[in-house]
PDB file of N, CA and C in Angstrom:
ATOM      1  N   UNK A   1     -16.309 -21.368 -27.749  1.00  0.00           N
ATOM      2  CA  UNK A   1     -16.273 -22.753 -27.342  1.00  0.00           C
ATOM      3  C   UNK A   1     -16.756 -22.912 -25.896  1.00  0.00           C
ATOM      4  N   UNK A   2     -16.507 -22.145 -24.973  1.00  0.00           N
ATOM      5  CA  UNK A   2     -16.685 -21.691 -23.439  1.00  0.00           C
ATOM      6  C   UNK A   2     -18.072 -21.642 -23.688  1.00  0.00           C
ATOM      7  N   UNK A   3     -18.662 -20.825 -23.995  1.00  0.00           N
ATOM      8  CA  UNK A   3     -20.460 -20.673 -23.955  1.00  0.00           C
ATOM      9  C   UNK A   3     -20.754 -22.009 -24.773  1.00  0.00           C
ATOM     10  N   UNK A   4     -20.740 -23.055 -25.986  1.00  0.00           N
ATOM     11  CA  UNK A   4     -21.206 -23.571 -26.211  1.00  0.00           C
ATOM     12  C   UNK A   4     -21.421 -25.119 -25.652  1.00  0.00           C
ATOM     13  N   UNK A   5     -19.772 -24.876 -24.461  1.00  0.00           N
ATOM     14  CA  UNK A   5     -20.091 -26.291 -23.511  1.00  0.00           C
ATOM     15  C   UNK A   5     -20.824 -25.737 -22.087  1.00  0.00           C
ATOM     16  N   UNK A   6     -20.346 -24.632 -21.586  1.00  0.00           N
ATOM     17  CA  UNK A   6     -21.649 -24.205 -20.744  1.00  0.00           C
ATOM     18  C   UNK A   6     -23.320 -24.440 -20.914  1.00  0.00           C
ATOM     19  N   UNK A   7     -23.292 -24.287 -21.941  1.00  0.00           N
ATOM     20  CA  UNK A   7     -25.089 -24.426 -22.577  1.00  0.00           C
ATOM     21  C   UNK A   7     -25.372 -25.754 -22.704  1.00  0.00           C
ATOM     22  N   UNK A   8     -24.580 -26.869 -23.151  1.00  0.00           N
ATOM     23  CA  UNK A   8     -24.708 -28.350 -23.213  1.00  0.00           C
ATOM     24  C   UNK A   8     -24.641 -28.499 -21.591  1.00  0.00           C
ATOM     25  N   UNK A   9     -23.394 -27.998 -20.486  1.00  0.00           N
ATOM     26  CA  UNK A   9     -24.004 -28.580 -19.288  1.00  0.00           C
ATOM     27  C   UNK A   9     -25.288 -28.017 -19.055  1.00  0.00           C
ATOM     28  N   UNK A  10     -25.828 -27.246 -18.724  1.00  0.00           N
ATOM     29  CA  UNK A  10     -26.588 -26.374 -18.279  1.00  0.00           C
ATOM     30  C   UNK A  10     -28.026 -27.528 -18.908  1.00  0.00           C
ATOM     31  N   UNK A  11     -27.861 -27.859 -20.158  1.00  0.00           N
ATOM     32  CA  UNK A  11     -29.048 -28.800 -21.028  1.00  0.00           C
ATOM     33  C   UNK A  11     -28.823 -29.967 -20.211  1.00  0.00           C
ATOM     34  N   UNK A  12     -27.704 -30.342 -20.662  1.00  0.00           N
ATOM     35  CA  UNK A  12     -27.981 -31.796 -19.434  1.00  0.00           C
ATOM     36  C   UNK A  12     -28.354 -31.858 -18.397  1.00  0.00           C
ATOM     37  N   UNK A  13     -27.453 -30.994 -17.479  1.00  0.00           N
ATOM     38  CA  UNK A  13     -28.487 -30.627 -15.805  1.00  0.00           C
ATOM     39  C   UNK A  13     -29.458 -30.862 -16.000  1.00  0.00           C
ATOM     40  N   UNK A  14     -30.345 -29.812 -16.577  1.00  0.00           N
ATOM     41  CA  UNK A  14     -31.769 -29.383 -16.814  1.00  0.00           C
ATOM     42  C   UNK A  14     -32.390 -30.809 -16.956  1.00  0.00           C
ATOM     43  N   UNK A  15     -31.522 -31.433 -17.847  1.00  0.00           N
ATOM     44  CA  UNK A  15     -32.588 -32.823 -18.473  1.00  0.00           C
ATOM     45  C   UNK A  15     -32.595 -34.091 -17.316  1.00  0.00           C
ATOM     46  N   UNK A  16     -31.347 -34.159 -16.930  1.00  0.00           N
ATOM     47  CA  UNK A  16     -31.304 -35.256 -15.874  1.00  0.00           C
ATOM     48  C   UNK A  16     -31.949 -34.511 -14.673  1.00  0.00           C
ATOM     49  N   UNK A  17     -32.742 -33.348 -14.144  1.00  0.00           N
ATOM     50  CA  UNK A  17     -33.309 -32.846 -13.279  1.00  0.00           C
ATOM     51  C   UNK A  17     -34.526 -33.489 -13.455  1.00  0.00           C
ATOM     52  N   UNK A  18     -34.778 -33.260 -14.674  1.00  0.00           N
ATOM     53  CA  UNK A  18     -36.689 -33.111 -15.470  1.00  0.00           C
ATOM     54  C   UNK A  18     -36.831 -34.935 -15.333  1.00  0.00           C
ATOM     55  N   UNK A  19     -35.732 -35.795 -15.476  1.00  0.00           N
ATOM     56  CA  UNK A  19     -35.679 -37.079 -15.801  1.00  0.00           C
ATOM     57  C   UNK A  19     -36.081 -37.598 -14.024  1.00  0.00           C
ATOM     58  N   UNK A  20     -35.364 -37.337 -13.206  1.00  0.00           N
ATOM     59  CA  UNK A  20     -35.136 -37.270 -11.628  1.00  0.00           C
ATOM     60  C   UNK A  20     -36.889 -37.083 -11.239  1.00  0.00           C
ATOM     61  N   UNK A  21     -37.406 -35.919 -11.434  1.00  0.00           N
ATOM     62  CA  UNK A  21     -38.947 -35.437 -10.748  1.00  0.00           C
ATOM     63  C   UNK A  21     -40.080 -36.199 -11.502  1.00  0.00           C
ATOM     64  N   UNK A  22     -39.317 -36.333 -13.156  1.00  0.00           N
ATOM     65  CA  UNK A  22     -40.816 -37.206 -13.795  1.00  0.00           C
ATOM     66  C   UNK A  22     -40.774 -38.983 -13.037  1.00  0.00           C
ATOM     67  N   UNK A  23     -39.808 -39.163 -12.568  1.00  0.00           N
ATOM     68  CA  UNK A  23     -39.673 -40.605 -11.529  1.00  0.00           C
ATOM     69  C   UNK A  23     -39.957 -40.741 -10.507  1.00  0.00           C
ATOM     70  N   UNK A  24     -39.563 -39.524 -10.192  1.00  0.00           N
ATOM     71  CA  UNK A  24     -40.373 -39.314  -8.379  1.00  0.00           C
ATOM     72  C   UNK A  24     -41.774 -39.110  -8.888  1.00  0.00           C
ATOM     73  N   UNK A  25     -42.441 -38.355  -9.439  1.00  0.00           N
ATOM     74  CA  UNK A  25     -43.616 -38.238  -9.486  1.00  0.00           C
ATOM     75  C   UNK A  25     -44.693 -38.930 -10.190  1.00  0.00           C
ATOM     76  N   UNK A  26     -44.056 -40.059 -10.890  1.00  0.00           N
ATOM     77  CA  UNK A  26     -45.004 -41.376 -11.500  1.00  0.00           C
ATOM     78  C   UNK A  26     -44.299 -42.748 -10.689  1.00  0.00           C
ATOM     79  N   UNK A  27     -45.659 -43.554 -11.194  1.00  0.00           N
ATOM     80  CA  UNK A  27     -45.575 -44.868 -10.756  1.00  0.00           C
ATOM     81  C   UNK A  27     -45.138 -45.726 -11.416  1.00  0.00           C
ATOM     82  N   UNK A  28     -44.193 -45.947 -11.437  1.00  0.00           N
ATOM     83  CA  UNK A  28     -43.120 -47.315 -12.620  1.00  0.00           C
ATOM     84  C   UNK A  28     -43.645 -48.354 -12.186  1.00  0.00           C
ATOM     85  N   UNK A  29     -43.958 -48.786 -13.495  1.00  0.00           N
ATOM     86  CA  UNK A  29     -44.775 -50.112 -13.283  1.00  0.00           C
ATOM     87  C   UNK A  29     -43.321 -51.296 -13.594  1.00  0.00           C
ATOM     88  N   UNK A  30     -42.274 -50.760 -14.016  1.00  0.00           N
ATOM     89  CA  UNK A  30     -41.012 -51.845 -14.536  1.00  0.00           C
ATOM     90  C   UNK A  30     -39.878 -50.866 -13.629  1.00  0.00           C
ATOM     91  N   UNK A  31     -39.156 -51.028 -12.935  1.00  0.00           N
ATOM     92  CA  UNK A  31     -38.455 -50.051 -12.086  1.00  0.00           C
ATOM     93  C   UNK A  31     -37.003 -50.128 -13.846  1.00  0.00           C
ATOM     94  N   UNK A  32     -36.851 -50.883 -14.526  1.00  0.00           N
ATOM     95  CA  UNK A  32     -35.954 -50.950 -15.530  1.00  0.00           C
ATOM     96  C   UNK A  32     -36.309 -49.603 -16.337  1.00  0.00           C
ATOM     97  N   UNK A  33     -37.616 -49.148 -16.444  1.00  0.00           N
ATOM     98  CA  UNK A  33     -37.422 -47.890 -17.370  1.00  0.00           C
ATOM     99  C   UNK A  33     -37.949 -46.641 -16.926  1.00  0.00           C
ATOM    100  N   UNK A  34     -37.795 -45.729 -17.379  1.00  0.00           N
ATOM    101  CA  UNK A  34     -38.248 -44.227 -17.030  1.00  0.00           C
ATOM    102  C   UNK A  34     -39.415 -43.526 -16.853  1.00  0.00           C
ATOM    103  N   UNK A  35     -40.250 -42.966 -16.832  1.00  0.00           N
ATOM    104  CA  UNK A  35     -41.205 -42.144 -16.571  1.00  0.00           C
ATOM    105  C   UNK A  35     -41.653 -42.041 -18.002  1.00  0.00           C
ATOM    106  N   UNK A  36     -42.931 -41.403 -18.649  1.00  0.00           N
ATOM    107  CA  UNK A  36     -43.180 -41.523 -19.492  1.00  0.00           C
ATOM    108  C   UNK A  36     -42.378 -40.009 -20.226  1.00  0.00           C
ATOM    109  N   UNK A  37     -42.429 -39.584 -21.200  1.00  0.00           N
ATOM    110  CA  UNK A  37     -41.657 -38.685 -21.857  1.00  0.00           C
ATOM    111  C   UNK A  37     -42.227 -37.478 -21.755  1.00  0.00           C
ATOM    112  N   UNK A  38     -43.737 -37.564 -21.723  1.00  0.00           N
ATOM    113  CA  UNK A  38     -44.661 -36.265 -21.856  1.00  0.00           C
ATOM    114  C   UNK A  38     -44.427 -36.056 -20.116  1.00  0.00           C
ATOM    115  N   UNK A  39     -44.414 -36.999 -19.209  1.00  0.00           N
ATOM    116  CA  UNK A  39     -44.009 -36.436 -17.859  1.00  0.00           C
ATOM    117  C   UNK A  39     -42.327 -35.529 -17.747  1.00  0.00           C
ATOM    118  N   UNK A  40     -41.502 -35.651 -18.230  1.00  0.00           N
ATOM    119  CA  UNK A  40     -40.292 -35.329 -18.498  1.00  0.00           C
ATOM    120  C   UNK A  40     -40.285 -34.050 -19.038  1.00  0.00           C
ATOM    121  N   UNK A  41     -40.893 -34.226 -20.216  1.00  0.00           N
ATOM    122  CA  UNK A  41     -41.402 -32.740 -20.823  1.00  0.00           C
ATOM    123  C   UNK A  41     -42.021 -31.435 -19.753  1.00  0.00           C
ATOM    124  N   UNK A  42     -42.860 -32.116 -19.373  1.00  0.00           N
ATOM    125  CA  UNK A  42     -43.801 -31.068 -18.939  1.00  0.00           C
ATOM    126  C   UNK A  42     -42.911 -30.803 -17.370  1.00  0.00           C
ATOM    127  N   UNK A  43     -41.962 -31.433 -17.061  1.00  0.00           N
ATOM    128  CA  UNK A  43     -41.140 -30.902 -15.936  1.00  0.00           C
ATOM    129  C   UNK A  43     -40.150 -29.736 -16.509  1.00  0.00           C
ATOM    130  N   UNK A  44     -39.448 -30.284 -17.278  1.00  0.00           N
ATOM    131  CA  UNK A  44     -38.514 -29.195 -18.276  1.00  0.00           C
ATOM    132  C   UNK A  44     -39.345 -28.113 -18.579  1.00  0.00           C
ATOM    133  N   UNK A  45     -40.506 -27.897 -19.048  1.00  0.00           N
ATOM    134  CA  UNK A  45     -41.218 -27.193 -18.859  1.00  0.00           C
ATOM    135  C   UNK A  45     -41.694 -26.085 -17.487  1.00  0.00           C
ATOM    136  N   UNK A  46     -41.737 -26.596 -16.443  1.00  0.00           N
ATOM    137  CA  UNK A  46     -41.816 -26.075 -15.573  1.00  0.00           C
ATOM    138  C   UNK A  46     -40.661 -25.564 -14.637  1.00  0.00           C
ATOM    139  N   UNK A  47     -39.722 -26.427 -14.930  1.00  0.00           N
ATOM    140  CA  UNK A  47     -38.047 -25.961 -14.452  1.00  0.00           C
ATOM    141  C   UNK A  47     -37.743 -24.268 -15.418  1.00  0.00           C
ATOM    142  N   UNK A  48     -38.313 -24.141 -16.595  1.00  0.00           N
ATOM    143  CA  UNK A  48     -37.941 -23.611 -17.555  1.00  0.00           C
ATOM    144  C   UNK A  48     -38.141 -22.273 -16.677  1.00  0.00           C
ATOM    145  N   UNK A  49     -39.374 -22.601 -16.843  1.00  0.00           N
ATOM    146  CA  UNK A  49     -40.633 -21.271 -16.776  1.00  0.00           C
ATOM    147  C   UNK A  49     -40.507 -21.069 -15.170  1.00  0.00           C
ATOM    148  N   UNK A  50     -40.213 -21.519 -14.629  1.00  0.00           N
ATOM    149  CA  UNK A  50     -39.584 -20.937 -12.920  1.00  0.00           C
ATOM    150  C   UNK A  50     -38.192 -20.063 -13.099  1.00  0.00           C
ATOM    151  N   UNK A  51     -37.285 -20.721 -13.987  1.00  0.00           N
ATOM    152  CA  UNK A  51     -36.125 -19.627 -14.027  1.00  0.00           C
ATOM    153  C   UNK A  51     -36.490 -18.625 -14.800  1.00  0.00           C
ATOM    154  N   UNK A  52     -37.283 -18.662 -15.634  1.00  0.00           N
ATOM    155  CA  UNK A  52     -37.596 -17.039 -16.690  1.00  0.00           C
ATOM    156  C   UNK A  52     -37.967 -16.111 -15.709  1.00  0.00           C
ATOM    157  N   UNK A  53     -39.196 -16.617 -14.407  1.00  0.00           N
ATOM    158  CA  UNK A  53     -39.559 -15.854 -14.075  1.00  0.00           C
ATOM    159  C   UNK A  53     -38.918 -15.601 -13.055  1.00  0.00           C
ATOM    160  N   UNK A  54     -38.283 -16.075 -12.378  1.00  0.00           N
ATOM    161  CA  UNK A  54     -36.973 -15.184 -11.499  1.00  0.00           C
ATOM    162  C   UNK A  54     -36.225 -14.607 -11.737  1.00  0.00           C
ATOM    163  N   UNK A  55     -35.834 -14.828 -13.041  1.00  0.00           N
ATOM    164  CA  UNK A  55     -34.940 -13.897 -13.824  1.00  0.00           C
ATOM    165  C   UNK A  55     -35.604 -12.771 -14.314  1.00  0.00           C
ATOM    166  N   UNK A  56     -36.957 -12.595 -14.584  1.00  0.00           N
ATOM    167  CA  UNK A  56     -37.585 -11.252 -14.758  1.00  0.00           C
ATOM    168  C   UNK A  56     -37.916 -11.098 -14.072  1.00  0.00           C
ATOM    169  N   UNK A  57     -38.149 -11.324 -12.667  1.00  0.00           N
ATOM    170  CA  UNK A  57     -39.053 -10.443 -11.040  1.00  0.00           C
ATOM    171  C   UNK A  57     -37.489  -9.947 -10.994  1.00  0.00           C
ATOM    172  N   UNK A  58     -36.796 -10.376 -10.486  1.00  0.00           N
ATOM    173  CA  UNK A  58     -35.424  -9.890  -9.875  1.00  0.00           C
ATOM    174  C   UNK A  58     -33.837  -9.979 -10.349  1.00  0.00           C
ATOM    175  N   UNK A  59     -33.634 -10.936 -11.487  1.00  0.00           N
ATOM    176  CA  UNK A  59     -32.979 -11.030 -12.392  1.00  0.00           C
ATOM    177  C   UNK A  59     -31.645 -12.176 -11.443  1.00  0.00           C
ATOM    178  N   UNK A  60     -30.330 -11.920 -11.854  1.00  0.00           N
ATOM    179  CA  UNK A  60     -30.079 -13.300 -11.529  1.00  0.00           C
ATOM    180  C   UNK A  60     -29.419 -13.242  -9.249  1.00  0.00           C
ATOM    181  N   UNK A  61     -29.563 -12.347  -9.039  1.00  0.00           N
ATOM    182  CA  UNK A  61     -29.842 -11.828  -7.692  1.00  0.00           C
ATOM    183  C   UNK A  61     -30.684 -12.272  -7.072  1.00  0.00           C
ATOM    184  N   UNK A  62     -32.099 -12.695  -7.617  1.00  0.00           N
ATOM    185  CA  UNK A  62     -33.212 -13.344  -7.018  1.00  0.00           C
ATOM    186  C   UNK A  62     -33.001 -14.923  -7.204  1.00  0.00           C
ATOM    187  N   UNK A  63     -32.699 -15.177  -8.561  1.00  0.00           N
ATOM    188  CA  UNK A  63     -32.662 -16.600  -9.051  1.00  0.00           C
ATOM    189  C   UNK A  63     -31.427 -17.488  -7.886  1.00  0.00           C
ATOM    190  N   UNK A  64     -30.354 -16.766  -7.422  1.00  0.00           N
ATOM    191  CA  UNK A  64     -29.266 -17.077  -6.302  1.00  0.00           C
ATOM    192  C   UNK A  64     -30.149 -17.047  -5.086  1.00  0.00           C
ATOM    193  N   UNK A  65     -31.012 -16.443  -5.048  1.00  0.00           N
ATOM    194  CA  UNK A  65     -31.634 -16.717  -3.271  1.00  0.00           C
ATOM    195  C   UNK A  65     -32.499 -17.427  -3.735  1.00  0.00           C
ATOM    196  N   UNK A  66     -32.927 -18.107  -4.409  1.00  0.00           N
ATOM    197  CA  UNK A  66     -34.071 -18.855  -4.630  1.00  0.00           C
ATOM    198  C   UNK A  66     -33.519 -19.896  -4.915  1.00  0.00           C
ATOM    199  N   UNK A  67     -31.830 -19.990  -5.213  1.00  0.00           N
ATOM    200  CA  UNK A  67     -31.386 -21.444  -5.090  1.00  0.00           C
ATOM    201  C   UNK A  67     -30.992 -21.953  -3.423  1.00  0.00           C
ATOM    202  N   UNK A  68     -30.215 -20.673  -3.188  1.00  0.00           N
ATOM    203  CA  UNK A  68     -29.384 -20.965  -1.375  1.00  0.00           C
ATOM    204  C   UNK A  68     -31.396 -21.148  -0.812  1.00  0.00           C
ATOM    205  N   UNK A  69     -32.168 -20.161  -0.877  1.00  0.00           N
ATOM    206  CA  UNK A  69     -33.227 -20.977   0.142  1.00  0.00           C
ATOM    207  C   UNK A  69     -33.944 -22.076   0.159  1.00  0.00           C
ATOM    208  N   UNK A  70     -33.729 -22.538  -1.218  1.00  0.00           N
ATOM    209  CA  UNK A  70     -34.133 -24.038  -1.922  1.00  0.00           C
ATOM    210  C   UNK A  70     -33.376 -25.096  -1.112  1.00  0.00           C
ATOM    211  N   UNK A  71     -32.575 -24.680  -1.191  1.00  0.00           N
ATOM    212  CA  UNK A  71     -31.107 -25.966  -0.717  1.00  0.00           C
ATOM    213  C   UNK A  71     -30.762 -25.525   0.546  1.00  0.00           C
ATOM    214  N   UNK A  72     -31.407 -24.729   1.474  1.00  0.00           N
ATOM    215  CA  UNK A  72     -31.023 -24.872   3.037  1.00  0.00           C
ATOM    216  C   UNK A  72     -31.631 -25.784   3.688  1.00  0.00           C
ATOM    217  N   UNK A  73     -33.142 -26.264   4.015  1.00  0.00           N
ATOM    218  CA  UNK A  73     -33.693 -27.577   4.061  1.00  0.00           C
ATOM    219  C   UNK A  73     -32.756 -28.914   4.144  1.00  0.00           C
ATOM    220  N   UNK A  74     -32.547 -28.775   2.790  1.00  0.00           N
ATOM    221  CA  UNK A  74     -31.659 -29.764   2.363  1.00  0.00           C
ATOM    222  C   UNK A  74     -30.133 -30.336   3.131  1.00  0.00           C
ATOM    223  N   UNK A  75     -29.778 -28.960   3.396  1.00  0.00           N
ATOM    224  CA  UNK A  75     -28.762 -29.089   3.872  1.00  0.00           C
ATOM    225  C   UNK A  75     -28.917 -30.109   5.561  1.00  0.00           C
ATOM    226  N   UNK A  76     -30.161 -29.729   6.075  1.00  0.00           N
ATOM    227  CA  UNK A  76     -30.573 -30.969   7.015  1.00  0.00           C
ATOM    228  C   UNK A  76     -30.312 -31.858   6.986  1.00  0.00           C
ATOM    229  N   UNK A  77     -30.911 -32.532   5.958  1.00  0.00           N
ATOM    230  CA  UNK A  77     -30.286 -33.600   5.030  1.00  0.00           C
ATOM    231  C   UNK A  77     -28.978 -34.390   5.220  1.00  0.00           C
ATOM    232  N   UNK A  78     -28.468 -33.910   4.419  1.00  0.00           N
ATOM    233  CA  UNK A  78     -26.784 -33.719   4.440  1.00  0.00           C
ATOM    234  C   UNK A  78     -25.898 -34.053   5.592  1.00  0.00           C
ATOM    235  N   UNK A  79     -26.819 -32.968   6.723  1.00  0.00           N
ATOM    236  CA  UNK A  79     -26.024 -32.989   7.934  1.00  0.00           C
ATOM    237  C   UNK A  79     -26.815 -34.685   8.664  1.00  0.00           C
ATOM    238  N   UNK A  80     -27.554 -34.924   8.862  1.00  0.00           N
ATOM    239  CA  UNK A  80     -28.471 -35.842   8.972  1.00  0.00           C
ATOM    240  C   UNK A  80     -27.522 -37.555   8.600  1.00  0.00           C
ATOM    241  N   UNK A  81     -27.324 -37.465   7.156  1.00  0.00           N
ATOM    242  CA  UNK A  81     -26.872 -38.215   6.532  1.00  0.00           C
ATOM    243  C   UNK A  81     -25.150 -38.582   7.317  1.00  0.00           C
ATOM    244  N   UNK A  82     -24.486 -37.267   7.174  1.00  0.00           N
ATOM    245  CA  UNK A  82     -23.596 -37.403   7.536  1.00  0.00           C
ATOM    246  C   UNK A  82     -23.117 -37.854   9.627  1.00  0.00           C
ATOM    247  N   UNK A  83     -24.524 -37.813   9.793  1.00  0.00           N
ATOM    248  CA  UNK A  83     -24.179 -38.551  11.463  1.00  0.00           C
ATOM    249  C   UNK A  83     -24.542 -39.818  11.035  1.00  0.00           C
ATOM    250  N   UNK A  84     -25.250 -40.303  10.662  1.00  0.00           N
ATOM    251  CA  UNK A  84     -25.800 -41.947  10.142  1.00  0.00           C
ATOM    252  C   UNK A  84     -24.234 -42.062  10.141  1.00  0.00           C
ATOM    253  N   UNK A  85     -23.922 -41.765   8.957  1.00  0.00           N
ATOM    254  CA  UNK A  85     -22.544 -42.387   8.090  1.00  0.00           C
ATOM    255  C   UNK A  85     -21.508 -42.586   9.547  1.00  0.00           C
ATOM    256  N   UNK A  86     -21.151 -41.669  10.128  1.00  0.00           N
ATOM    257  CA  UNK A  86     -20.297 -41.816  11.503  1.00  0.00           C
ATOM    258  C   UNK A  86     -20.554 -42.580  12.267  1.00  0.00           C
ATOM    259  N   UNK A  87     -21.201 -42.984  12.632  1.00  0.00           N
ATOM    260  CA  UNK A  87     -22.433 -43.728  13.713  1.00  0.00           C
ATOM    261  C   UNK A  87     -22.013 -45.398  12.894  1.00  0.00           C
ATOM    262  N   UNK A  88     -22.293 -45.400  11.335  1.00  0.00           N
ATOM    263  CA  UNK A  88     -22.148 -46.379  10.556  1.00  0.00           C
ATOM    264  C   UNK A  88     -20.990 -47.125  10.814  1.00  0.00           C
ATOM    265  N   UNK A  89     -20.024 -46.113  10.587  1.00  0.00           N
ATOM    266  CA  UNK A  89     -18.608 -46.765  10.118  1.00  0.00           C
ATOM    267  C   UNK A  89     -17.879 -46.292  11.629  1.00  0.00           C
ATOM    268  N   UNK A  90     -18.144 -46.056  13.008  1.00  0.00           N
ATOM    269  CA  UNK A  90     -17.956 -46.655  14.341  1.00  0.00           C
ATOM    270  C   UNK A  90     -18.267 -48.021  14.493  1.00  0.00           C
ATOM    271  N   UNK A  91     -19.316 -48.028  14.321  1.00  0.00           N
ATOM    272  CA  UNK A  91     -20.588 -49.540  14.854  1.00  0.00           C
ATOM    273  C   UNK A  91     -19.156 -50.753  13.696  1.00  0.00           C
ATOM    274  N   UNK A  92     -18.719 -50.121  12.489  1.00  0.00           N
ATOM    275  CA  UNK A  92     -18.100 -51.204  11.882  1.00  0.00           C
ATOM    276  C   UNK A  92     -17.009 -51.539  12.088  1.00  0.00           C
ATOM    277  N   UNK A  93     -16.196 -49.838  12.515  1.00  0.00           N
ATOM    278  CA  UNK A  93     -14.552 -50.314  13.276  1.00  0.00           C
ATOM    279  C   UNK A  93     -14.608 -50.984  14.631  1.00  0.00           C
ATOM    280  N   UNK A  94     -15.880 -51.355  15.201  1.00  0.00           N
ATOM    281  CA  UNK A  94     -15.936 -52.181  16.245  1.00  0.00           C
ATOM    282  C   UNK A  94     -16.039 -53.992  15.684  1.00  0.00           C
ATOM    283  N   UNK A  95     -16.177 -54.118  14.622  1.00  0.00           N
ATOM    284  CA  UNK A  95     -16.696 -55.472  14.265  1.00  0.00           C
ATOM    285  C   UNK A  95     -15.597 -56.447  14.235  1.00  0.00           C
ATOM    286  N   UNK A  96     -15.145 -57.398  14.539  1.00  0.00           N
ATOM    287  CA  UNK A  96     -14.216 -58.183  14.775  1.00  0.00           C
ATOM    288  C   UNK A  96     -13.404 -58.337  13.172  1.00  0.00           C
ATOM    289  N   UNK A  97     -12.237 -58.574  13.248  1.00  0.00           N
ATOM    290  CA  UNK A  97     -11.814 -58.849  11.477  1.00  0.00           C
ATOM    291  C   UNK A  97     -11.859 -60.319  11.366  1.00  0.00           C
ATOM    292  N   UNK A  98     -12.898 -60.731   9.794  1.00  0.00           N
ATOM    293  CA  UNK A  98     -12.581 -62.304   9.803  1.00  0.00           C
ATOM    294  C   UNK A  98     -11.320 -62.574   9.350  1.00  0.00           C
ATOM    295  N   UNK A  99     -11.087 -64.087   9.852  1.00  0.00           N
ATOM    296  CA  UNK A  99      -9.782 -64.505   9.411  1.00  0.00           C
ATOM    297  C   UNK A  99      -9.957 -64.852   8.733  1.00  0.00           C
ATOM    298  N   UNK A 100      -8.602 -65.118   7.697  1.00  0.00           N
ATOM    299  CA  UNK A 100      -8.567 -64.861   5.913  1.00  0.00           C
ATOM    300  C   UNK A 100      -7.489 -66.027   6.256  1.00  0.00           C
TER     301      UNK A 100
END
């Protein structure tokens, strides 16, 4: 039961990933619907075939540094985001309270 809901997350990830890049990488002409399907595909496709082959150059030892160096960048990000947000909600505990 353990491996067969692991494999459903692991599918969903995968799919809401492939769903995520085929949007970033086309032009929605209706922001209401999705990317076309063969764009979706051919990401799942390429998500696929990037983990096979990290998993056969170096097996799942490589596939872990190829996530942490993926997501250090990112982590810029993050940190980035998280001074906005402080900066945000100062600037707002300064704002007068309306009366109610």
């Amino acid at each position: 039961m353990v491996t067969v809901l692991g494999i459903v997350f692991f599918i969903t990830s995968a799919d809401s990933g492939a769903l995520v890049l085929a949007n970033f990488t086309s032009i929605l002409s209706d922001v209401n619907h999705d990317a076309p399907v063969k764009l979706r595909i051919f990401w799942s496709a390429v998500i696929g075939l990037i983990t096979i082959a990290l998993l056969m150059a170096g097996g799942l030892n490589a596939l872990q540094s190829a996530v942490v160096i993926t997501a250090l960048p990112f982590s810029l990000v993050i940190f980035a985001v998280m001074v906005g947000m402080y900066k945000a909600l100062k600037l707002e505990g300064k704002k007068p309270m309306p009366a109610a």
